[in-house]
C-alpha atoms as a PDB file:
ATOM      1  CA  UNK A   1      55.236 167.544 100.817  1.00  0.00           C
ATOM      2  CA  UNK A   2      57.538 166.753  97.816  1.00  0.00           C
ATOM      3  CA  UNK A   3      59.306 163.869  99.954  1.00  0.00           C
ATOM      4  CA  UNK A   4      62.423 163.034 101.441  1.00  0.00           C
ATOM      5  CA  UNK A   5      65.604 163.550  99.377  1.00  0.00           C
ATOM      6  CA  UNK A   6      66.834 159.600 100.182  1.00  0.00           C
ATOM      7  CA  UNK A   7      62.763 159.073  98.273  1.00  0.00           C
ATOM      8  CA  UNK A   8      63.657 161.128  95.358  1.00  0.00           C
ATOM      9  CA  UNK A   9      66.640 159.952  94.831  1.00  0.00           C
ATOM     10  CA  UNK A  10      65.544 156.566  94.526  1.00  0.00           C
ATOM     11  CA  UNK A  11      62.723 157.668  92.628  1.00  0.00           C
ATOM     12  CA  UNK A  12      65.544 159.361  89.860  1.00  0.00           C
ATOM     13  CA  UNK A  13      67.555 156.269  89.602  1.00  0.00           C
ATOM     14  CA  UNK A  14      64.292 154.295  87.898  1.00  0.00           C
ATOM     15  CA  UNK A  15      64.839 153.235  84.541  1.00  0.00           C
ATOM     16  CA  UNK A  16      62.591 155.041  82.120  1.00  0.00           C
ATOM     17  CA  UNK A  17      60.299 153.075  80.268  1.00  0.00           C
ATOM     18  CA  UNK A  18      60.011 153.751  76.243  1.00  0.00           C
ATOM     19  CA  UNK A  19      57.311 151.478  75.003  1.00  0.00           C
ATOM     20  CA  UNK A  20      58.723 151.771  71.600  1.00  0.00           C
ATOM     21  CA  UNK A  21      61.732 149.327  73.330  1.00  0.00           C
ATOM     22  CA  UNK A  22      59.509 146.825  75.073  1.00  0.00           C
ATOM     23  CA  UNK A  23      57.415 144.255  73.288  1.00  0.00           C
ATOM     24  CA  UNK A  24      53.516 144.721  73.393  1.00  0.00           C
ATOM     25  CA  UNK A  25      51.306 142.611  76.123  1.00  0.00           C
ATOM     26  CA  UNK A  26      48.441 141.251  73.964  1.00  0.00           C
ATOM     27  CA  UNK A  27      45.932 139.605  76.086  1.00  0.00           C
ATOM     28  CA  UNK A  28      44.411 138.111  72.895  1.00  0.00           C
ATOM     29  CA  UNK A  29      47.167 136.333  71.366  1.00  0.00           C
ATOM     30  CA  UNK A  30      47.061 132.668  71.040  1.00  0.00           C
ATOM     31  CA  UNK A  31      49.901 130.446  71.111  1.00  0.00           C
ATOM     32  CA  UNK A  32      51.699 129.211  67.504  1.00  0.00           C
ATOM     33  CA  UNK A  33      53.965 126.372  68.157  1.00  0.00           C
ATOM     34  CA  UNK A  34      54.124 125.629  64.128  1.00  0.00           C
ATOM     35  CA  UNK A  35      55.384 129.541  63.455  1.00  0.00           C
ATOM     36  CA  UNK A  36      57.769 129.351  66.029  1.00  0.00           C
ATOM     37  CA  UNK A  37      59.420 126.392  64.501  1.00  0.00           C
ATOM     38  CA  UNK A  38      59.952 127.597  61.328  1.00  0.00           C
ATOM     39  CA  UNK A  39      61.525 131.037  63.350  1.00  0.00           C
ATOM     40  CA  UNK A  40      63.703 128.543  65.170  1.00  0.00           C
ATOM     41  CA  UNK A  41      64.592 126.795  62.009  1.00  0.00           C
ATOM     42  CA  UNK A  42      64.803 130.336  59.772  1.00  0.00           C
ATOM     43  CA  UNK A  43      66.645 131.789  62.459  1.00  0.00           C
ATOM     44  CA  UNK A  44      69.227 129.284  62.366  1.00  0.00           C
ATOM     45  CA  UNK A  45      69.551 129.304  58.721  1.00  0.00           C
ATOM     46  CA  UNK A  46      69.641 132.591  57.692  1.00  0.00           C
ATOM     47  CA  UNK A  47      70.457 134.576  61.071  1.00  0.00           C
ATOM     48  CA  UNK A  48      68.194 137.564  59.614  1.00  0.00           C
ATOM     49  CA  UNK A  49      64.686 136.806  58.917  1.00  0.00           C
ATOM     50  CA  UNK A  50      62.412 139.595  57.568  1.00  0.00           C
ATOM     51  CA  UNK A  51      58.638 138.820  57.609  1.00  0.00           C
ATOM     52  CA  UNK A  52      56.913 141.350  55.187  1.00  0.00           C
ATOM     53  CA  UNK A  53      53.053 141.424  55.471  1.00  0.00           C
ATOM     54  CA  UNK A  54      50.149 143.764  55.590  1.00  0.00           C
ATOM     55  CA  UNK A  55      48.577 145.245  58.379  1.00  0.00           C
ATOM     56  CA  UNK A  56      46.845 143.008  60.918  1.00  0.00           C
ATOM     57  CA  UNK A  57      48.242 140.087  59.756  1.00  0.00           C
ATOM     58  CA  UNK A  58      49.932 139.292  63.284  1.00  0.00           C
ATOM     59  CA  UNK A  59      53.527 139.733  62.642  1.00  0.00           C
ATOM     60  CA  UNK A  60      54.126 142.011  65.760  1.00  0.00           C
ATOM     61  CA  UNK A  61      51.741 139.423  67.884  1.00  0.00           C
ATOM     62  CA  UNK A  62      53.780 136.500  66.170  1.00  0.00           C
ATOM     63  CA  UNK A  63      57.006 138.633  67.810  1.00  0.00           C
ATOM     64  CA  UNK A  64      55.745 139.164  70.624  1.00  0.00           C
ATOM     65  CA  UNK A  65      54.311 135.793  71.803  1.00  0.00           C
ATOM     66  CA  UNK A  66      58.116 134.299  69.993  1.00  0.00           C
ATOM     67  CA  UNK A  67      59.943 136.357  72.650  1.00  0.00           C
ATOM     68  CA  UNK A  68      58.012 135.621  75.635  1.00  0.00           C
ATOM     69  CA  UNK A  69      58.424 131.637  74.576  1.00  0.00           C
ATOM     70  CA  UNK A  70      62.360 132.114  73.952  1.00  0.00           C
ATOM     71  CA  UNK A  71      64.998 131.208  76.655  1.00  0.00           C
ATOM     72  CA  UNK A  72      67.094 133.940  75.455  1.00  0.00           C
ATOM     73  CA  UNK A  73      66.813 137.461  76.086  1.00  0.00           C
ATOM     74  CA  UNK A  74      66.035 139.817  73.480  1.00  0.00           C
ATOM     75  CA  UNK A  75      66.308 143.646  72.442  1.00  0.00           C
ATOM     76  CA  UNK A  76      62.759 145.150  70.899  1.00  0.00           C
ATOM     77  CA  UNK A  77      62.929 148.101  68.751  1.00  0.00           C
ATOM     78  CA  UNK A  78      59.473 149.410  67.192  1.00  0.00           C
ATOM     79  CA  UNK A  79      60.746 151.956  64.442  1.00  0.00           C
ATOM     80  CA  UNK A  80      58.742 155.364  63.996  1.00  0.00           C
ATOM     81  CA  UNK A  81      59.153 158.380  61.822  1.00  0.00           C
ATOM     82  CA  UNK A  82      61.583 159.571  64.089  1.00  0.00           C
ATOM     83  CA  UNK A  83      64.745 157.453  63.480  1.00  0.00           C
ATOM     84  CA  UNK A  84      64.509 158.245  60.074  1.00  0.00           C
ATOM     85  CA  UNK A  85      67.397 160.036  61.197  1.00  0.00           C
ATOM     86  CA  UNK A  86      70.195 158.185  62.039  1.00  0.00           C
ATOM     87  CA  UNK A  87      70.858 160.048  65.701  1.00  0.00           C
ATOM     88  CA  UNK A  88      67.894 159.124  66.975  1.00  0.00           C
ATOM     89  CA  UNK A  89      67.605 156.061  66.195  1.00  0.00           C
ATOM     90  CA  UNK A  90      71.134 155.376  67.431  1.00  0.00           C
ATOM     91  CA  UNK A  91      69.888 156.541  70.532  1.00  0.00           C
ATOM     92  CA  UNK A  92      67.006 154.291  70.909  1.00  0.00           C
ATOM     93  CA  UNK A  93      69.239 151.230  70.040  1.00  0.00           C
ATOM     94  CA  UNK A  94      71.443 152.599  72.657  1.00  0.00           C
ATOM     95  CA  UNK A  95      68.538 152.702  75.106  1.00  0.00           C
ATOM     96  CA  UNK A  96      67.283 149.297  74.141  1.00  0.00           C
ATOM     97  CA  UNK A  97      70.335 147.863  74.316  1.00  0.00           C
ATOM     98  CA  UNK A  98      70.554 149.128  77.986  1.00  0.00           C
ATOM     99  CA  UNK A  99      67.233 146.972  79.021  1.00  0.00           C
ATOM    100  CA  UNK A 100      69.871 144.310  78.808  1.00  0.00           C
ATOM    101  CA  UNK A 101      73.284 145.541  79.832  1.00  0.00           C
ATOM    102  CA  UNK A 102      73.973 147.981  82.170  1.00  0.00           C
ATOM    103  CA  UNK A 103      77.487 149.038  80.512  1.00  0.00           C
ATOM    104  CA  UNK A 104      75.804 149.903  77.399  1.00  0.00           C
ATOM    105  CA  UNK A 105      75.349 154.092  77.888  1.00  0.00           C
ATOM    106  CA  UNK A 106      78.985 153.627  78.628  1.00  0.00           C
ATOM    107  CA  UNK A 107      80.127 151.784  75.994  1.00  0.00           C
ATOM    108  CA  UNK A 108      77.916 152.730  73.112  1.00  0.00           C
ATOM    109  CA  UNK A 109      78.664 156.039  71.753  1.00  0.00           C
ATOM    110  CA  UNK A 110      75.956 158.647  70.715  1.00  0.00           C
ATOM    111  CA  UNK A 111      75.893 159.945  67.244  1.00  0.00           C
ATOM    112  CA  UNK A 112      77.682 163.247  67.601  1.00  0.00           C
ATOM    113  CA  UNK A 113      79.136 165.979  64.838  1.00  0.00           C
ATOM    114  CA  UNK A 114      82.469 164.640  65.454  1.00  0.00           C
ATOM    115  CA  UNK A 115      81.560 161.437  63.193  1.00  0.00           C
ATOM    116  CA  UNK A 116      79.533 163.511  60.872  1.00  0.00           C
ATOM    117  CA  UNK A 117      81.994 162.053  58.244  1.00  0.00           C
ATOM    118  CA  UNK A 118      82.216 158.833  59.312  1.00  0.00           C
ATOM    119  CA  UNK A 119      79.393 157.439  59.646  1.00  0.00           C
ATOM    120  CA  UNK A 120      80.366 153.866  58.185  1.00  0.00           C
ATOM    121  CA  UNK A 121      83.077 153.182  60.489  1.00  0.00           C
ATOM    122  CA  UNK A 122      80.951 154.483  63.331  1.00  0.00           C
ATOM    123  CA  UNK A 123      78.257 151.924  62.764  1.00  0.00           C
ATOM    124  CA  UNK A 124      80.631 149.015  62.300  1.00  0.00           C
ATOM    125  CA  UNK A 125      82.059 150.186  65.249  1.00  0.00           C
ATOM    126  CA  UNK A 126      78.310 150.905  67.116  1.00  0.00           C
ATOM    127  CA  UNK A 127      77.357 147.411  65.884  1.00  0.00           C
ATOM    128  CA  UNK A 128      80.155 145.114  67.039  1.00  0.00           C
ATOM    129  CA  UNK A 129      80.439 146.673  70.315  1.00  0.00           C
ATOM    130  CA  UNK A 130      76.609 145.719  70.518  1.00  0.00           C
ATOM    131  CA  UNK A 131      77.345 142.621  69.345  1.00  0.00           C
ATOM    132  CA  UNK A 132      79.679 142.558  72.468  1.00  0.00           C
ATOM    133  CA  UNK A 133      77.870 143.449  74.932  1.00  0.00           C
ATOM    134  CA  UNK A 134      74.535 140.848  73.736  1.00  0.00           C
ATOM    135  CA  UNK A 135      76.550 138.009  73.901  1.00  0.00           C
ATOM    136  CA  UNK A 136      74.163 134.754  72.748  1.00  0.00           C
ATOM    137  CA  UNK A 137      72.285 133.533  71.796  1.00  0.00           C
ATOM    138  CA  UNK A 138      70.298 136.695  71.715  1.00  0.00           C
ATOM    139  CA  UNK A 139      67.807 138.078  69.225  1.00  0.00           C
ATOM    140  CA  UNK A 140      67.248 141.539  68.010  1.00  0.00           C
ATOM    141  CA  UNK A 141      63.629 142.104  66.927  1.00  0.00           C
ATOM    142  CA  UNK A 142      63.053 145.477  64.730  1.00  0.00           C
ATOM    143  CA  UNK A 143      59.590 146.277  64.836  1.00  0.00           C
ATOM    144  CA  UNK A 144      57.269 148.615  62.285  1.00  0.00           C
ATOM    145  CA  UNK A 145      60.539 148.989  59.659  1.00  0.00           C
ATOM    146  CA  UNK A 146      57.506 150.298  57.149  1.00  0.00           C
ATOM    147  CA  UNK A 147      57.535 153.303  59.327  1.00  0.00           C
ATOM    148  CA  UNK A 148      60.885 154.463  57.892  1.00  0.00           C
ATOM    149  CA  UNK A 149      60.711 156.721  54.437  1.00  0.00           C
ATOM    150  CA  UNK A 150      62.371 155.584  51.594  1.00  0.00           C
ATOM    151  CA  UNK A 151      65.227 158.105  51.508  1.00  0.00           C
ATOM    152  CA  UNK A 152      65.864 157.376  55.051  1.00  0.00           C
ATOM    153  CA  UNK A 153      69.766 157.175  55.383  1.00  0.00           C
ATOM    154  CA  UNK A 154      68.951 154.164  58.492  1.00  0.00           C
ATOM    155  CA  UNK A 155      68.300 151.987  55.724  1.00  0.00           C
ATOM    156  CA  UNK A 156      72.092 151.585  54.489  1.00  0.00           C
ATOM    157  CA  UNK A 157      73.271 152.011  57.989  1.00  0.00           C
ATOM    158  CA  UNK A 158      71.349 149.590  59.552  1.00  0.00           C
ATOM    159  CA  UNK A 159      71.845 147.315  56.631  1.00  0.00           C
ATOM    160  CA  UNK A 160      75.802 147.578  57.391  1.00  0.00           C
ATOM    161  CA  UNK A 161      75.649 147.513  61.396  1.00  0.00           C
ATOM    162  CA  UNK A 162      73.725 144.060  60.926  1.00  0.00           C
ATOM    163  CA  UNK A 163      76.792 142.704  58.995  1.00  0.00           C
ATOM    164  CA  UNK A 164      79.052 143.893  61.662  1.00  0.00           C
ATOM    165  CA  UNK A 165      76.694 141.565  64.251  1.00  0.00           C
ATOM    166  CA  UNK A 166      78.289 138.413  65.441  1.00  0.00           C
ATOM    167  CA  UNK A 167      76.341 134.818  63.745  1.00  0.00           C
ATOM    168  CA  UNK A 168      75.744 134.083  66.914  1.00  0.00           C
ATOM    169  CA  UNK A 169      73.078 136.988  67.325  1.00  0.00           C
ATOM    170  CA  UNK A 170      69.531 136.689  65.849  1.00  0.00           C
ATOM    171  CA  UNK A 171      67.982 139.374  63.729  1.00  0.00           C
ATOM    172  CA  UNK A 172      64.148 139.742  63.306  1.00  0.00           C
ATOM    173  CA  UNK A 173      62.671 142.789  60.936  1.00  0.00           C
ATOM    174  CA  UNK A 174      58.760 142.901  60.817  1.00  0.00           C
ATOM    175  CA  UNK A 175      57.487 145.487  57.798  1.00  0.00           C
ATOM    176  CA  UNK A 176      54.771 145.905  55.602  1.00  0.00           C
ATOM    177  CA  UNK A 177      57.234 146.430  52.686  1.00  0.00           C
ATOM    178  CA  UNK A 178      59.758 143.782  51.255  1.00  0.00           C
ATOM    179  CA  UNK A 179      63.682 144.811  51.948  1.00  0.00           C
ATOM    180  CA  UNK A 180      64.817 148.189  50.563  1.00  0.00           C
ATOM    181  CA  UNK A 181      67.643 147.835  48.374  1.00  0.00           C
ATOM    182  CA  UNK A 182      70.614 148.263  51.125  1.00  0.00           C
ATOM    183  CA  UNK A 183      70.001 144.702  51.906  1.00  0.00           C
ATOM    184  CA  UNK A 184      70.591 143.228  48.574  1.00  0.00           C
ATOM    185  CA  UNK A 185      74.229 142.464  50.049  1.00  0.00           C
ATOM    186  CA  UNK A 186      72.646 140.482  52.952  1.00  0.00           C
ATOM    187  CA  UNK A 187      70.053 138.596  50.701  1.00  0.00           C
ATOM    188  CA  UNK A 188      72.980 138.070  47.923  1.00  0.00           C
ATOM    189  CA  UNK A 189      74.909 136.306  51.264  1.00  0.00           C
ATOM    190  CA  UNK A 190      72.581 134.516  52.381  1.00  0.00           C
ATOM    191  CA  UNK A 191      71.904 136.370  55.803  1.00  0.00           C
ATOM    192  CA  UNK A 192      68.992 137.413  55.436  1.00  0.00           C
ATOM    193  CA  UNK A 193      65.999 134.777  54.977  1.00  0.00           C
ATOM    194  CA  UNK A 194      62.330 136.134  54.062  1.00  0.00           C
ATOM    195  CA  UNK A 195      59.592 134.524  56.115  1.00  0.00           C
ATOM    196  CA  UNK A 196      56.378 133.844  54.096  1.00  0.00           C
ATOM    197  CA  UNK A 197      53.880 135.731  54.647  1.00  0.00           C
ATOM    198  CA  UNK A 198      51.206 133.134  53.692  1.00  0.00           C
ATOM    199  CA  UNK A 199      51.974 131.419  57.277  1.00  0.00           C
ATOM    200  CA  UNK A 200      50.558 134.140  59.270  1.00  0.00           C
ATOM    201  CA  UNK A 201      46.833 132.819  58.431  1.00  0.00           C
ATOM    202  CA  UNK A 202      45.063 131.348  60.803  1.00  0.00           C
ATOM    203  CA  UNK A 203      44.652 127.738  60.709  1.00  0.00           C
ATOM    204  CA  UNK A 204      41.624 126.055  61.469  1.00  0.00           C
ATOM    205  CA  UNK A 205      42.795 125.143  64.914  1.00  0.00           C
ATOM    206  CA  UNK A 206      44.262 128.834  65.740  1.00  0.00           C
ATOM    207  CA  UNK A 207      40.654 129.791  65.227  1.00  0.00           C
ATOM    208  CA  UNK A 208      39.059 127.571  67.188  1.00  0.00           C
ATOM    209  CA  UNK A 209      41.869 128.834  69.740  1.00  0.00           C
ATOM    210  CA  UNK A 210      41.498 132.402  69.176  1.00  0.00           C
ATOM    211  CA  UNK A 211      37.446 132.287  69.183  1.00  0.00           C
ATOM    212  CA  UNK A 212      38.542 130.396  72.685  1.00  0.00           C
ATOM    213  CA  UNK A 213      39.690 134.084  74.096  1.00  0.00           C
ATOM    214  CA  UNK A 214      36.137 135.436  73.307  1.00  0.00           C
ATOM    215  CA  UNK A 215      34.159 132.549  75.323  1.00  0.00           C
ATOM    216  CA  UNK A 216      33.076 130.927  72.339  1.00  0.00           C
ATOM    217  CA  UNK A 217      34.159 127.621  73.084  1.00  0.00           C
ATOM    218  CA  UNK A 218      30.969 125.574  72.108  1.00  0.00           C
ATOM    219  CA  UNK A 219      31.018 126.693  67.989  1.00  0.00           C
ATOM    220  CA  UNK A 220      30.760 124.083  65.545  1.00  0.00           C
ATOM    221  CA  UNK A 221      33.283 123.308  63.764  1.00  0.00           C
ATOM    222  CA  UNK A 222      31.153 124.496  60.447  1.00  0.00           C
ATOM    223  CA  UNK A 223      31.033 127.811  62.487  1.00  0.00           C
ATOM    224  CA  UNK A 224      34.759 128.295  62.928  1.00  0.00           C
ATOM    225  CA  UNK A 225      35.445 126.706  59.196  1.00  0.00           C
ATOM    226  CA  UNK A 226      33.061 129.841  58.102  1.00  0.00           C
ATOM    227  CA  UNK A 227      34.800 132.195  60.614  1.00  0.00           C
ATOM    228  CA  UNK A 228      38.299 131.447  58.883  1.00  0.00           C
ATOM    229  CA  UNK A 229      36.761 130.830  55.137  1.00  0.00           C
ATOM    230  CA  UNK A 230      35.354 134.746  55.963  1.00  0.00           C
ATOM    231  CA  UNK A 231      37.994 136.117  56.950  1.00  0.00           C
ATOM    232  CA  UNK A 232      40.461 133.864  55.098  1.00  0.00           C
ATOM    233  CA  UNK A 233      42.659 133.657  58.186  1.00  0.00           C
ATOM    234  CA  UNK A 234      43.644 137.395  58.702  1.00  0.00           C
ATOM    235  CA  UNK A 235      44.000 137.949  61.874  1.00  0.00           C
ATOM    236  CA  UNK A 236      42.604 141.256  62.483  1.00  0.00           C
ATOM    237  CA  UNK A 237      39.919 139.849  60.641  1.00  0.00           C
ATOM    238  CA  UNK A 238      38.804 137.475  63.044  1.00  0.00           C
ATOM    239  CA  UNK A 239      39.200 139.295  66.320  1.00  0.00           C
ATOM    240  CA  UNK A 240      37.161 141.972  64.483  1.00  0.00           C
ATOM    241  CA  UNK A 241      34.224 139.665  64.048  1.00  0.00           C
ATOM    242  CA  UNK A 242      34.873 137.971  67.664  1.00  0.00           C
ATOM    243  CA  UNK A 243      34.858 141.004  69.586  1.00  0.00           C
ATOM    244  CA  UNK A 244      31.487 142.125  67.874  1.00  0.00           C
ATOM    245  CA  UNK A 245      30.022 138.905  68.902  1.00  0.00           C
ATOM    246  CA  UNK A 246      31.200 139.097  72.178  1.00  0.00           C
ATOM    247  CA  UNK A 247      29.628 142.546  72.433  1.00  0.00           C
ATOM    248  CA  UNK A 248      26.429 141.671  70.816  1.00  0.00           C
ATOM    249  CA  UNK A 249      26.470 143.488  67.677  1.00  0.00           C
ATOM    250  CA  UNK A 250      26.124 140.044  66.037  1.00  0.00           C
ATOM    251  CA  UNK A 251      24.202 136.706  66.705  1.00  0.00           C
ATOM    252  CA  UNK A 252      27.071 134.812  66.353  1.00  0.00           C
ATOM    253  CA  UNK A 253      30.727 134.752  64.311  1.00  0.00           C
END
């Protein structure tokens, strides 16, 4: 009834799966060669890049189809309330950083009392033993950083573990808020780029292209011109308006 022991043991020694750790599958999500140039080109220049931009604007979507296209593998970490405090989210990184080595729950030590008083030197430590372990090229995408509250002590430690990260390794940070202060010493470097946010708008062709998903392929191009003009490329915007079209609830977009 509950199965052999040889089944349940294999059954234990799955990997868990924490979504917050994976990218997102978005069936909807059109390609954007032009974005992922200027990542590839921000990237290089500035090793961090930190797109700030409202909701539905597409930066997690941008991420997400960026990753899939990259040769390299890559670490996802979508932030939540939770690793506002530093154990968890050390935790988490830990995890993630498993999905791509399997020596990392040895090497990577959990936030214990012990470095209670410490806590710079253990994530200098935590963060170049990462680095370590990634190799490159690799790239580290942080996911939903508006989630973290202001006073959140993650701020200065993250801030300080991504110094500790080797050039080599690339850093993305998607928020609806600009950089807290702990990263003015990144920005005053030079490692940390902002990506603007006015390049997450649809163009007239990524319209076209998105209306494409619904089974609109026969619009005008006056049609799609008005789609974009209405929703003056937001993203959410337009798959909003597509999906009620597709359902019916409208003649046409």
């Amino acid at each position: 009834m509950g199965g052999s022991p040889k089944t349940k043991k294999k059954a234990a020694a799955r990997p868990v799966v924490i979504a917050k750790l994976h990218a997102p599958r978005l069936a909807s999500a059109i390609p954007r060669a032009r974005l992922f140039k200027r990542l590839d080109t921000d990237l290089r220049r500035g090793r961090i890049v930190w797109v700030t931009a409202p909701a539905g604007a597409g930066k997690t979507t941008l991420a997400a189809g960026y990753t899939a296209a990259c040769t390299s593998k890559h670490l996802w970490f979508q932030f939540d309330p939770r690793d506002a405090d530093p154990a968890t989210f050390f935790y988490y990184l830990r995890e993630a950083a498993a999905q791509i080595s399997s020596r990392a729950r040895r090497v990577l030590p959990l936030l214990t009392p012990e470095y209670a008083f410490g806590l710079g030197t253990y994530t200098r430590n935590f963060f170049e033993q990462l680095g370590a372990l990634l190799k490159s090229p690799r790239l580290l995408v942080f996911d939903n950083y508006h989630e973290l509250p202001d006073d959140a002590p993650v701020h200065a430690l993250l801030a300080e573990g991504l110094q500790a990260l080797p050039e080599s390794i690339n850093v993305l940070v998607l928020s609806r808020n600009d950089p807290p202060p702990a990263f003015a010493g990144l920005q005053a470097g030079r490692r940390l780029a902002a990506f603007d946010a006015s390049l997450l708008a649809l163009t007239l062709p990524e319209t076209r292209a998105l209306a494409r998903r619904y089974r609109f392929a026969r619009l005008t191009p006056e049609v799609i011109a008005s789609l974009r003009d209405r929703t003056r490329g937001w993203t959410a915007g337009a798959i909003l308006i597509l999906e009620e079209a597709a359902e019916g609830h409208v003649v046409a977009p």
